[in-house]
C-alpha atoms as a PDB file:
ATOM      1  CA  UNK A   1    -139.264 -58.989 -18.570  1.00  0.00           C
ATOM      2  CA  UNK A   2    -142.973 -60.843 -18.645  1.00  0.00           C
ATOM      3  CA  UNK A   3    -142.637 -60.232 -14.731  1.00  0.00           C
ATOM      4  CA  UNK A   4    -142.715 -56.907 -15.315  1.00  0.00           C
ATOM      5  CA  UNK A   5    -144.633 -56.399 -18.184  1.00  0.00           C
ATOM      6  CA  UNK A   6    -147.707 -58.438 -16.322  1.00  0.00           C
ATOM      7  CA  UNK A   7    -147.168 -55.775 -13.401  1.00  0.00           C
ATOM      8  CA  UNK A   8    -147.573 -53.374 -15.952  1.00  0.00           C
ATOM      9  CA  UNK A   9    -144.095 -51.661 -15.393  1.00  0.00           C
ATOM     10  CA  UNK A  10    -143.427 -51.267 -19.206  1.00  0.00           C
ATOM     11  CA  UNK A  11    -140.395 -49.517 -19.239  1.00  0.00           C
ATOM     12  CA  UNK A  12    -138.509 -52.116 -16.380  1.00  0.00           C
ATOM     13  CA  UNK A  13    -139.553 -54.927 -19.204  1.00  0.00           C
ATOM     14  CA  UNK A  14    -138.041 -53.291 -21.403  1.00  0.00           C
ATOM     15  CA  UNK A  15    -134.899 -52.942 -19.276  1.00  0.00           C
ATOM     16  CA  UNK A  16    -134.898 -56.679 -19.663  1.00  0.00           C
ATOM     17  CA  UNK A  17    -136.087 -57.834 -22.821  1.00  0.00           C
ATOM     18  CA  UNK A  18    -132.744 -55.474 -24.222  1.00  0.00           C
ATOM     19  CA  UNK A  19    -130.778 -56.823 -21.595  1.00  0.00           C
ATOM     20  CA  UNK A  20    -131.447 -60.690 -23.314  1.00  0.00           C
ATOM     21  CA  UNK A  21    -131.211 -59.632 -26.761  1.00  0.00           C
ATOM     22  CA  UNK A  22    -127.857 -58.097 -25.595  1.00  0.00           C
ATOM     23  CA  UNK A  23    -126.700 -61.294 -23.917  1.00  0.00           C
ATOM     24  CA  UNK A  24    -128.023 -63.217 -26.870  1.00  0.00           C
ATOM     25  CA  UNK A  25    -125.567 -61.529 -29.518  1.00  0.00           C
ATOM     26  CA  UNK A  26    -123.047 -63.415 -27.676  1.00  0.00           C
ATOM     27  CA  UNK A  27    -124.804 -66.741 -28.236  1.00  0.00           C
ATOM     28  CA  UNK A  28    -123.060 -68.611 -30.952  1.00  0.00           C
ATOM     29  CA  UNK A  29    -124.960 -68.975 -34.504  1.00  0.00           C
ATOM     30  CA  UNK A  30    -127.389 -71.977 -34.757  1.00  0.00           C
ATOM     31  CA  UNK A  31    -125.434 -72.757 -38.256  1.00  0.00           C
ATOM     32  CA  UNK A  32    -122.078 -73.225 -36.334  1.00  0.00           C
ATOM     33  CA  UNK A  33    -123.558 -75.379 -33.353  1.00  0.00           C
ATOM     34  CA  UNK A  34    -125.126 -77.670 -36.016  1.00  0.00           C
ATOM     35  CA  UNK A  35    -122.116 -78.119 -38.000  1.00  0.00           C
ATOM     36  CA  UNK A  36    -120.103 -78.664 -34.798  1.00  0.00           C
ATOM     37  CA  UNK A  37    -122.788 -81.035 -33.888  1.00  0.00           C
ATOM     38  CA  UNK A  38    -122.462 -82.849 -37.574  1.00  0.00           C
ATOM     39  CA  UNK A  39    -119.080 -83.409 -36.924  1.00  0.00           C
ATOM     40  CA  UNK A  40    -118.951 -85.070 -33.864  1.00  0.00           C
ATOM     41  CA  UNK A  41    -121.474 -87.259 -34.774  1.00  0.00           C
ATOM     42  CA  UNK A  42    -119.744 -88.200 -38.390  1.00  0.00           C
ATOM     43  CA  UNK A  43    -116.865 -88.697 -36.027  1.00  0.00           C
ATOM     44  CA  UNK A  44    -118.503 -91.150 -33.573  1.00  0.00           C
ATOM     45  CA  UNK A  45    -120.618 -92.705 -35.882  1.00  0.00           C
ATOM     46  CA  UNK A  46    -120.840 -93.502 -39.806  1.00  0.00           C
ATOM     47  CA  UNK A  47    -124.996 -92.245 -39.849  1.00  0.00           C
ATOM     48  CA  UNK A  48    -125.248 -89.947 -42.405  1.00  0.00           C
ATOM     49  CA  UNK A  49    -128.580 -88.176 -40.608  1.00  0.00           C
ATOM     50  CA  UNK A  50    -127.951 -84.693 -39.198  1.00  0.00           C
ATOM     51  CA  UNK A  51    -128.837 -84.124 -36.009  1.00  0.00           C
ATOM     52  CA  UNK A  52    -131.615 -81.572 -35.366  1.00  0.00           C
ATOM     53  CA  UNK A  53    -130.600 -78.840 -33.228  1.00  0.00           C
ATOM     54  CA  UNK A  54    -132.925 -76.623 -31.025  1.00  0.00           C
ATOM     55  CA  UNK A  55    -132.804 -72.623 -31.618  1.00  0.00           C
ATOM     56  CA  UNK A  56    -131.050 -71.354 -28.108  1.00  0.00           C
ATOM     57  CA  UNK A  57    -132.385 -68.360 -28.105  1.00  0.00           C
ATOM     58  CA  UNK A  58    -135.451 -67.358 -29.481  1.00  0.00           C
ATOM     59  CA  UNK A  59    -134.904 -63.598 -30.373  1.00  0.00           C
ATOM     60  CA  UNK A  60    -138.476 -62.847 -32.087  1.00  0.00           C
ATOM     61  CA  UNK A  61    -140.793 -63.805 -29.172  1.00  0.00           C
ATOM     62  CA  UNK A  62    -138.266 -61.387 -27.271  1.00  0.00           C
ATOM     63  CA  UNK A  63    -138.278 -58.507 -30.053  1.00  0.00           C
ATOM     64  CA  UNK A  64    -141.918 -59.050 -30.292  1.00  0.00           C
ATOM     65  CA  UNK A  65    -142.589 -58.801 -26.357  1.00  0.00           C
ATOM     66  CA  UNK A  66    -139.876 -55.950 -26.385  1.00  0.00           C
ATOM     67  CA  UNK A  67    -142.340 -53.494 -28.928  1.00  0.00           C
ATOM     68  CA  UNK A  68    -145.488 -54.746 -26.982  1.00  0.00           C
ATOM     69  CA  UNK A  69    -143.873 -52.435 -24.005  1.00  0.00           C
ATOM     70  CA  UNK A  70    -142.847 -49.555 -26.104  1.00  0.00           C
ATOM     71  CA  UNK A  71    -146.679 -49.639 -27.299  1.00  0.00           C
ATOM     72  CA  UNK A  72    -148.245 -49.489 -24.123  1.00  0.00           C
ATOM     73  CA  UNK A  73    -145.757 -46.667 -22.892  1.00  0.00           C
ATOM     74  CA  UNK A  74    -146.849 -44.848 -26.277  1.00  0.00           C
ATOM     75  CA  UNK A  75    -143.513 -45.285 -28.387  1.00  0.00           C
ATOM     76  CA  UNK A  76    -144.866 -45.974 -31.595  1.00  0.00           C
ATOM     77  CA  UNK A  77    -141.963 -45.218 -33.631  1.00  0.00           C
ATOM     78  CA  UNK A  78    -139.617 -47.516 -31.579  1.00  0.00           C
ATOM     79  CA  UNK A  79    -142.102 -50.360 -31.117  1.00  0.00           C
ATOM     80  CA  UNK A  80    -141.406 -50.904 -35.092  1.00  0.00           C
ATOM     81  CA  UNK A  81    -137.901 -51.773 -34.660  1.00  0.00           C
ATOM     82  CA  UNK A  82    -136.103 -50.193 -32.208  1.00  0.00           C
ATOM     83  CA  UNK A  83    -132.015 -51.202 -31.493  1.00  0.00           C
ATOM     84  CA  UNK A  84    -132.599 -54.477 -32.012  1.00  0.00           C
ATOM     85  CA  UNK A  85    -135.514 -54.303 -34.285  1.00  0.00           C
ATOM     86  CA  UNK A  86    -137.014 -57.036 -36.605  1.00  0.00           C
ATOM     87  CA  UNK A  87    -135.629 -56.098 -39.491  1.00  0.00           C
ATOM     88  CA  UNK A  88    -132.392 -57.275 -38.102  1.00  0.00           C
ATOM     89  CA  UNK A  89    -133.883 -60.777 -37.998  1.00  0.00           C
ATOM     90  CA  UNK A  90    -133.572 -63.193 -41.269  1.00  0.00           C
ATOM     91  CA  UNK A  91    -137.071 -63.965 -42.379  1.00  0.00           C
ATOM     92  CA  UNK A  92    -137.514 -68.169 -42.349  1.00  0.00           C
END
């Protein structure tokens, strides 16, 4: 998608940057790989400090880089949310 956007082919980025939000609905939730990840390590080891665990996929750079292209093709309306939009996204 930045590939394409930087060529200025808008709507092929945007071909993309769905295409990964798409694949990343598949990704399992950051709360169940940390409590997997708690549980091993209570398993293996009696420290009582979680460990931290790194977002996989990071879905608002993507969302955010996703409107971008549906300003410059004009799209106004779907550059506010769109399939995928933001408001899908919990606020942190």
């Amino acid at each position: 998608g930045n590939e394409s956007f930087g060529a200025g082919e808008y709507a092929q980025a945007v071909l993309y940057y769905t295409l990964a939000l798409d694949t990343a609905t598949k990704l399992p939730d950051i709360p169940a790989i940390t409590a997997r990840k708690q549980q091993k390590s209570a398993s293996t080891n009696n420290s009582s400090k979680p460990e931290l665990v790194t977002q996989l996929f990071i879905r608002h750079v993507t969302l955010s880089n996703c409107s971008s292209c549906f300003l410059k093709l004009g799209h106004h309306e779907k550059s506010l949310g769109g399939r995928h939009g933001s408001r899908a996204l919990e606020s942190t």
